[in-house]
C-alpha atoms as a PDB file:
ATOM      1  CA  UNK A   1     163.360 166.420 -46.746  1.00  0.00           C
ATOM      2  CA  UNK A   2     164.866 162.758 -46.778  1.00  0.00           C
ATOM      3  CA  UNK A   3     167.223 162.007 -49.872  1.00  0.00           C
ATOM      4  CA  UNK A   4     168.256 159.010 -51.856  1.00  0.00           C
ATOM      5  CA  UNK A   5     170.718 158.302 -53.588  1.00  0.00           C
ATOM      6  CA  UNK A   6     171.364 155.963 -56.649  1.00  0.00           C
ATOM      7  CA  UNK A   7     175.096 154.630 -57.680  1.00  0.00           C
ATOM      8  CA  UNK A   8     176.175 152.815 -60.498  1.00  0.00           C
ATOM      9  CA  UNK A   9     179.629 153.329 -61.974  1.00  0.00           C
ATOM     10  CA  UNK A  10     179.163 155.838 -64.957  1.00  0.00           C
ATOM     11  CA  UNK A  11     175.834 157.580 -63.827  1.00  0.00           C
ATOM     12  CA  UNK A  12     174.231 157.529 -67.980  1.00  0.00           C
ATOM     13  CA  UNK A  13     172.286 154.125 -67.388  1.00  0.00           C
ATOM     14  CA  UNK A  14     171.031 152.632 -64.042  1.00  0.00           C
ATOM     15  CA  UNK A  15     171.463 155.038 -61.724  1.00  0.00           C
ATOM     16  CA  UNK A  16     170.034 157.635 -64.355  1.00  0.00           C
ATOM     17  CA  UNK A  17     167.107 155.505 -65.479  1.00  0.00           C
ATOM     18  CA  UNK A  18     166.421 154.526 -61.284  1.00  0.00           C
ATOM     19  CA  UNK A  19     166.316 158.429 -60.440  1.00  0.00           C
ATOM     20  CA  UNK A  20     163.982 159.460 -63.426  1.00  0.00           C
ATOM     21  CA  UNK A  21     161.908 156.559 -62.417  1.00  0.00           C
ATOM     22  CA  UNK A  22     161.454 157.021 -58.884  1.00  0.00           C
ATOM     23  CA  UNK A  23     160.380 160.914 -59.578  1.00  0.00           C
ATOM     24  CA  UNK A  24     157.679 159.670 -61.676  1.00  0.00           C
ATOM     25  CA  UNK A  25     156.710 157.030 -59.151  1.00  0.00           C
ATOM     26  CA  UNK A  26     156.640 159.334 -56.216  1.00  0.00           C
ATOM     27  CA  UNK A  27     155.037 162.377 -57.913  1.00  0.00           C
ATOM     28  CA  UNK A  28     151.730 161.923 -57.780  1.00  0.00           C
ATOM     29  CA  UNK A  29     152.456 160.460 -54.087  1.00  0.00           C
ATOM     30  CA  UNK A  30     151.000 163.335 -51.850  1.00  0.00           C
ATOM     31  CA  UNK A  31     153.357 162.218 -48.535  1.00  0.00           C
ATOM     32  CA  UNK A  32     156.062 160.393 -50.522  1.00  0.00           C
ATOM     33  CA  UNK A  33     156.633 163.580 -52.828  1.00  0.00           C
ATOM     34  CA  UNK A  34     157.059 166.156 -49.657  1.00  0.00           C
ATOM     35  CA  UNK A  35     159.038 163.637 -47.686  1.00  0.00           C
ATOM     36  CA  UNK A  36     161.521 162.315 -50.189  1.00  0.00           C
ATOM     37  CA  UNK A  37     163.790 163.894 -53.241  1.00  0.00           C
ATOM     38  CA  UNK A  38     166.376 161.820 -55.523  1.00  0.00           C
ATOM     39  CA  UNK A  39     169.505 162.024 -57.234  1.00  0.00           C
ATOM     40  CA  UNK A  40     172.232 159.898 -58.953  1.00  0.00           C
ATOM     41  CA  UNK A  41     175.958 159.282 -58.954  1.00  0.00           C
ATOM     42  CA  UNK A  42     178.719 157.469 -60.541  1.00  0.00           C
ATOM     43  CA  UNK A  43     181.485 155.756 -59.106  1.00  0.00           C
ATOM     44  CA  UNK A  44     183.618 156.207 -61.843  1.00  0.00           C
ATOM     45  CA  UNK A  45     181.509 159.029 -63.441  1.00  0.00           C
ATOM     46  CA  UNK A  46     182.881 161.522 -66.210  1.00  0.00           C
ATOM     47  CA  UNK A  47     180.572 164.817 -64.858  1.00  0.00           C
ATOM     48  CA  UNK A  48     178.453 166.168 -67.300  1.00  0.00           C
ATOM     49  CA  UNK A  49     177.978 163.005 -69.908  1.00  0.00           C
ATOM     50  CA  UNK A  50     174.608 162.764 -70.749  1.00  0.00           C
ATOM     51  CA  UNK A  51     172.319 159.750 -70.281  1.00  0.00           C
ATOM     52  CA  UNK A  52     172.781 157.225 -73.008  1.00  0.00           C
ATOM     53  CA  UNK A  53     170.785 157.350 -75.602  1.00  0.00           C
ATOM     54  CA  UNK A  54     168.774 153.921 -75.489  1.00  0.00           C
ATOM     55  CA  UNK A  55     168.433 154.342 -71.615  1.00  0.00           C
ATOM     56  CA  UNK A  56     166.498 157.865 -72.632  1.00  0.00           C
ATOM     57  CA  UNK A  57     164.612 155.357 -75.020  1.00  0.00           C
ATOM     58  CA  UNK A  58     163.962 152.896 -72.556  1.00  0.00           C
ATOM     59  CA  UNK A  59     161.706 155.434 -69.939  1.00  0.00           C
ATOM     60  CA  UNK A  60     160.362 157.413 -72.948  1.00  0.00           C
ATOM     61  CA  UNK A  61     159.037 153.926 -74.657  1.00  0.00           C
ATOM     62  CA  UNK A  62     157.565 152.291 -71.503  1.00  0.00           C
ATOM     63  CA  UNK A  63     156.515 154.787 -69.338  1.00  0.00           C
ATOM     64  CA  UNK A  64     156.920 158.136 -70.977  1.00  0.00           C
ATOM     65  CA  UNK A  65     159.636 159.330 -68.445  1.00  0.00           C
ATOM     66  CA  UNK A  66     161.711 161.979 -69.730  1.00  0.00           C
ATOM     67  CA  UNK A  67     165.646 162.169 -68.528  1.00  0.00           C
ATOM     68  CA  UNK A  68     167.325 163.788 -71.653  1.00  0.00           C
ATOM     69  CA  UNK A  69     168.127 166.626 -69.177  1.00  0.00           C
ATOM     70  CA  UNK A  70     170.335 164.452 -66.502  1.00  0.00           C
ATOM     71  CA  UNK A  71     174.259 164.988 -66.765  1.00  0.00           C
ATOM     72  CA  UNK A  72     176.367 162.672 -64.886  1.00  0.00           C
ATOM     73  CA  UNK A  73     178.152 163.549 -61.847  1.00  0.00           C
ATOM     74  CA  UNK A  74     180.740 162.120 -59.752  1.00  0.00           C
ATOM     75  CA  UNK A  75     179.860 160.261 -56.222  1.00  0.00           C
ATOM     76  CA  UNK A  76     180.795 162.919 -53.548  1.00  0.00           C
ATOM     77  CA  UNK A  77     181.943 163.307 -49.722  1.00  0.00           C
ATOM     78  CA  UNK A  78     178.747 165.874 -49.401  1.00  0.00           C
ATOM     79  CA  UNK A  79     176.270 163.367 -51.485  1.00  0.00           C
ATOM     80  CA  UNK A  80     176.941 160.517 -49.320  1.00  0.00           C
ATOM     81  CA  UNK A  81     176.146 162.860 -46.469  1.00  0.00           C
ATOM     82  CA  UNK A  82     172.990 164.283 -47.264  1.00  0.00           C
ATOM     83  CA  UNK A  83     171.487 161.141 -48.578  1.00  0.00           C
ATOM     84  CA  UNK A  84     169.368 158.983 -46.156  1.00  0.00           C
ATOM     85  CA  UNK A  85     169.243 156.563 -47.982  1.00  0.00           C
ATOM     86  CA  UNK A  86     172.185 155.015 -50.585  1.00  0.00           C
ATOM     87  CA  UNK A  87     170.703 152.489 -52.861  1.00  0.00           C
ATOM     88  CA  UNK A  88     173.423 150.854 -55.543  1.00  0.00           C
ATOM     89  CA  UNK A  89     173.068 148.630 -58.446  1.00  0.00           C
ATOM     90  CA  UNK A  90     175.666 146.233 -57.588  1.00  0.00           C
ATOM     91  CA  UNK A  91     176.836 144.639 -54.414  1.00  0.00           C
ATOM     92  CA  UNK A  92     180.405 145.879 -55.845  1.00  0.00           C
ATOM     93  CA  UNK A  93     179.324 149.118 -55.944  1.00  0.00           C
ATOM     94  CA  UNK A  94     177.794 148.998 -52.346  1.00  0.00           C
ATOM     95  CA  UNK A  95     180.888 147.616 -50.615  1.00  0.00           C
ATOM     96  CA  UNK A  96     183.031 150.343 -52.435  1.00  0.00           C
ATOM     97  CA  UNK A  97     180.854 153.253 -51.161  1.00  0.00           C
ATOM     98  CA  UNK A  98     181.417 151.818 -47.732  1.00  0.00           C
ATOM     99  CA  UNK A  99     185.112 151.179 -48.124  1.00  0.00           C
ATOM    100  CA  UNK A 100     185.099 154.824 -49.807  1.00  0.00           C
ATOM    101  CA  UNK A 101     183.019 156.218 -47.075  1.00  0.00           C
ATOM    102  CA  UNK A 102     183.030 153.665 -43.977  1.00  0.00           C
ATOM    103  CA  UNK A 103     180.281 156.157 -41.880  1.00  0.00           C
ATOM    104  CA  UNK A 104     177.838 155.021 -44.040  1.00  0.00           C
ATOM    105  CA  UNK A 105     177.481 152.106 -43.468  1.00  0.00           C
ATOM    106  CA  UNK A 106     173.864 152.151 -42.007  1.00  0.00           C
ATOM    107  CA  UNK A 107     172.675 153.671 -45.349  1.00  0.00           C
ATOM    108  CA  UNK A 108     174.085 151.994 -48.170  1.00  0.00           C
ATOM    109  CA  UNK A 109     172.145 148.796 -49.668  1.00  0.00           C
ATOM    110  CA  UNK A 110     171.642 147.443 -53.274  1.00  0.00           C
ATOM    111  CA  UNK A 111     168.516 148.543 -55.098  1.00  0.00           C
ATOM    112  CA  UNK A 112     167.403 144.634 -54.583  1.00  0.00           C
ATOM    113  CA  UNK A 113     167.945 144.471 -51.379  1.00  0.00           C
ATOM    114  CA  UNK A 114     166.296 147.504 -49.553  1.00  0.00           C
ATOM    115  CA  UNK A 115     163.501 147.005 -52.032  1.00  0.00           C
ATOM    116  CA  UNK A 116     162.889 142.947 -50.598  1.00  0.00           C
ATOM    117  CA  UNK A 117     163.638 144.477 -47.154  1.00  0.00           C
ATOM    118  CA  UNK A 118     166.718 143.257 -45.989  1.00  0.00           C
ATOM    119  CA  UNK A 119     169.523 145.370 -43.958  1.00  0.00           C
ATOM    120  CA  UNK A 120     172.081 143.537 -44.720  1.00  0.00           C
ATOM    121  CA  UNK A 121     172.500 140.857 -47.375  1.00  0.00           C
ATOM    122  CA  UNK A 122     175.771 139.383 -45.363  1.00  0.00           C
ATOM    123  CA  UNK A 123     173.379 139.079 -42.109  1.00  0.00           C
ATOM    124  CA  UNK A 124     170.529 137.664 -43.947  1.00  0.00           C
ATOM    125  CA  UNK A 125     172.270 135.021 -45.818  1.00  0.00           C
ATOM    126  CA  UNK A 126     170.875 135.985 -49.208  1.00  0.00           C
ATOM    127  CA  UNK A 127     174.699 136.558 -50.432  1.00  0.00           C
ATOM    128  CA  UNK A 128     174.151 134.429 -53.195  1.00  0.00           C
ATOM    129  CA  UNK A 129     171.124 135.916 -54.267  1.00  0.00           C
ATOM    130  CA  UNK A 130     171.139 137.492 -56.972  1.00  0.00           C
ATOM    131  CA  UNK A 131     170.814 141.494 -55.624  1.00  0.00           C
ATOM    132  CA  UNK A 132     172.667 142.973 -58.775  1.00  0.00           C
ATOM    133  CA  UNK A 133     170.980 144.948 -61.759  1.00  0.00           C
ATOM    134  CA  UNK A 134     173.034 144.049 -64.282  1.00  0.00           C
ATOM    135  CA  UNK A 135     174.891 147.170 -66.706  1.00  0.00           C
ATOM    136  CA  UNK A 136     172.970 147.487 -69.912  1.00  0.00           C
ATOM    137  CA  UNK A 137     175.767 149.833 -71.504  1.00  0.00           C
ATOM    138  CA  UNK A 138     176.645 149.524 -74.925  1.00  0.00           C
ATOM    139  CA  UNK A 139     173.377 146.773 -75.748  1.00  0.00           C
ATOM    140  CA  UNK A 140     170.731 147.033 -77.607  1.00  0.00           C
ATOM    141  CA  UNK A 141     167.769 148.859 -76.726  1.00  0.00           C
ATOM    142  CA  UNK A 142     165.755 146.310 -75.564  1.00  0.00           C
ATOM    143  CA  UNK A 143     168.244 145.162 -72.747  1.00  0.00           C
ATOM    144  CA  UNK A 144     167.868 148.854 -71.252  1.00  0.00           C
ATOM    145  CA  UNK A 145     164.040 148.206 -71.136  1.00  0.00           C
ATOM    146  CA  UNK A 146     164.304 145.091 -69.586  1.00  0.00           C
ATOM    147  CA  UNK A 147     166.911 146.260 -67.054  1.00  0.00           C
ATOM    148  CA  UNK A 148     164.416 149.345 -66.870  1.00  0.00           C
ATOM    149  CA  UNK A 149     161.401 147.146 -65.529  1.00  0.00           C
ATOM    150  CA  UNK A 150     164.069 145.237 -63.049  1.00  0.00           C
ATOM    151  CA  UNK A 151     164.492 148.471 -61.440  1.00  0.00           C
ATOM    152  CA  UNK A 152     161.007 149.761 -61.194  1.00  0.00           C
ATOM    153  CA  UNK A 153     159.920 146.448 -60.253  1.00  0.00           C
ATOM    154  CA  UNK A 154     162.351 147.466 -57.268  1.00  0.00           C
ATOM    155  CA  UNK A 155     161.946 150.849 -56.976  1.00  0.00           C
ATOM    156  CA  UNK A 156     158.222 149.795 -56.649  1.00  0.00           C
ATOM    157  CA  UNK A 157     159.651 147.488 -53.118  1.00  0.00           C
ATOM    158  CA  UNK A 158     161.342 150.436 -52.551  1.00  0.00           C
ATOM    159  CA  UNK A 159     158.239 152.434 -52.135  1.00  0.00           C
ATOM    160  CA  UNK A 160     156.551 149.987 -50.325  1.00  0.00           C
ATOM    161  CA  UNK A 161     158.988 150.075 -48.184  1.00  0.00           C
ATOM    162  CA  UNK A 162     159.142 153.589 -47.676  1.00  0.00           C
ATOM    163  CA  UNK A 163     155.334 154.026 -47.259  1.00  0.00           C
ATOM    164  CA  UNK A 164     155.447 151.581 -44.594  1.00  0.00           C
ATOM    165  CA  UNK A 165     157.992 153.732 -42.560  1.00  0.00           C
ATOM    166  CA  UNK A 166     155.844 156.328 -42.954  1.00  0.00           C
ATOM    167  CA  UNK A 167     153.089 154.887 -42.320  1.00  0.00           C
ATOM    168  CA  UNK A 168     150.940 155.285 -45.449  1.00  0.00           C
END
């Protein structure tokens, strides 16, 4: 089974919110939902925080997602290795997975980014396009929505993507 990883720097809100997503988005997936699993990661995680409150909210609200269960957890040596795929929020968070683990390279794109296509945002010359999802922590609930449908609207790319590969 292929794996991907999500990063953002505290693993309560993005990274959280893009893993519970893409579960429910793949689940009822009959190829998608044998061939893939997720999980999330922090850069700068404290292990075992839970997700924030408004980002549980946020998937409840809009899509009745549940991820009151998730505790945060620290990037690791052995996460970055079994992932296939290694899909950030930022293009700061990207380049410090590959400065923090150079060998994967090959793997490691923003959310935006894989989900529009691209290998490499440097290559393509979309470096000034905006590939970020932007940190809702600490706002008000309605910022953690809207980031919330900026990263299924992604996630949904993502899928695309994905199906394609596997030629769904």
């Amino acid at each position: 089974m292929k794996k991907v990883l999500f990063i953002c720097t505290g693993n309560t809100c993005r990274s959280s919110m893009a893993e519970g997503i893409f579960k429910s988005i793949i689940k009822d997936n009959a190829k998608l939902s044998v061939e893939y699993t997720c999980n999330s990661a922090g850069t700068a995680a404290f292990s075992g925080d839970g997700a924030s409150g408004n980002a549980i909210r946020a998937l409840m609200e809009q899509w009745d997602v549940d991820i009151s269960l998730h505790r945060s957890k620290q990037v690791t040596d052995r996460d970055i290795e079994e992932a296939s795929i290694v899909l950030t929020m930022t293009r700061a968070h990207k380049e410090g997975i590959i400065s923090m683990f150079p060998k994967a390279r090959g793997k490691v794109f923003t959310l935006k980014e894989y989900a529009s296509g691209a290998t490499d945002y440097y290559a393509s010359g979309t470096s000034n396009y905006d590939l970020d999802i932007v940190d809702p922590y600490g706002m008000p609930l309605h910022v953690y929505k809207q980031c919330a449908r900026e990263i299924r609207n992604s996630l949904e790319g993502v899928v695309r993507r994905l199906e394609k590969e596997l030629h769904i």
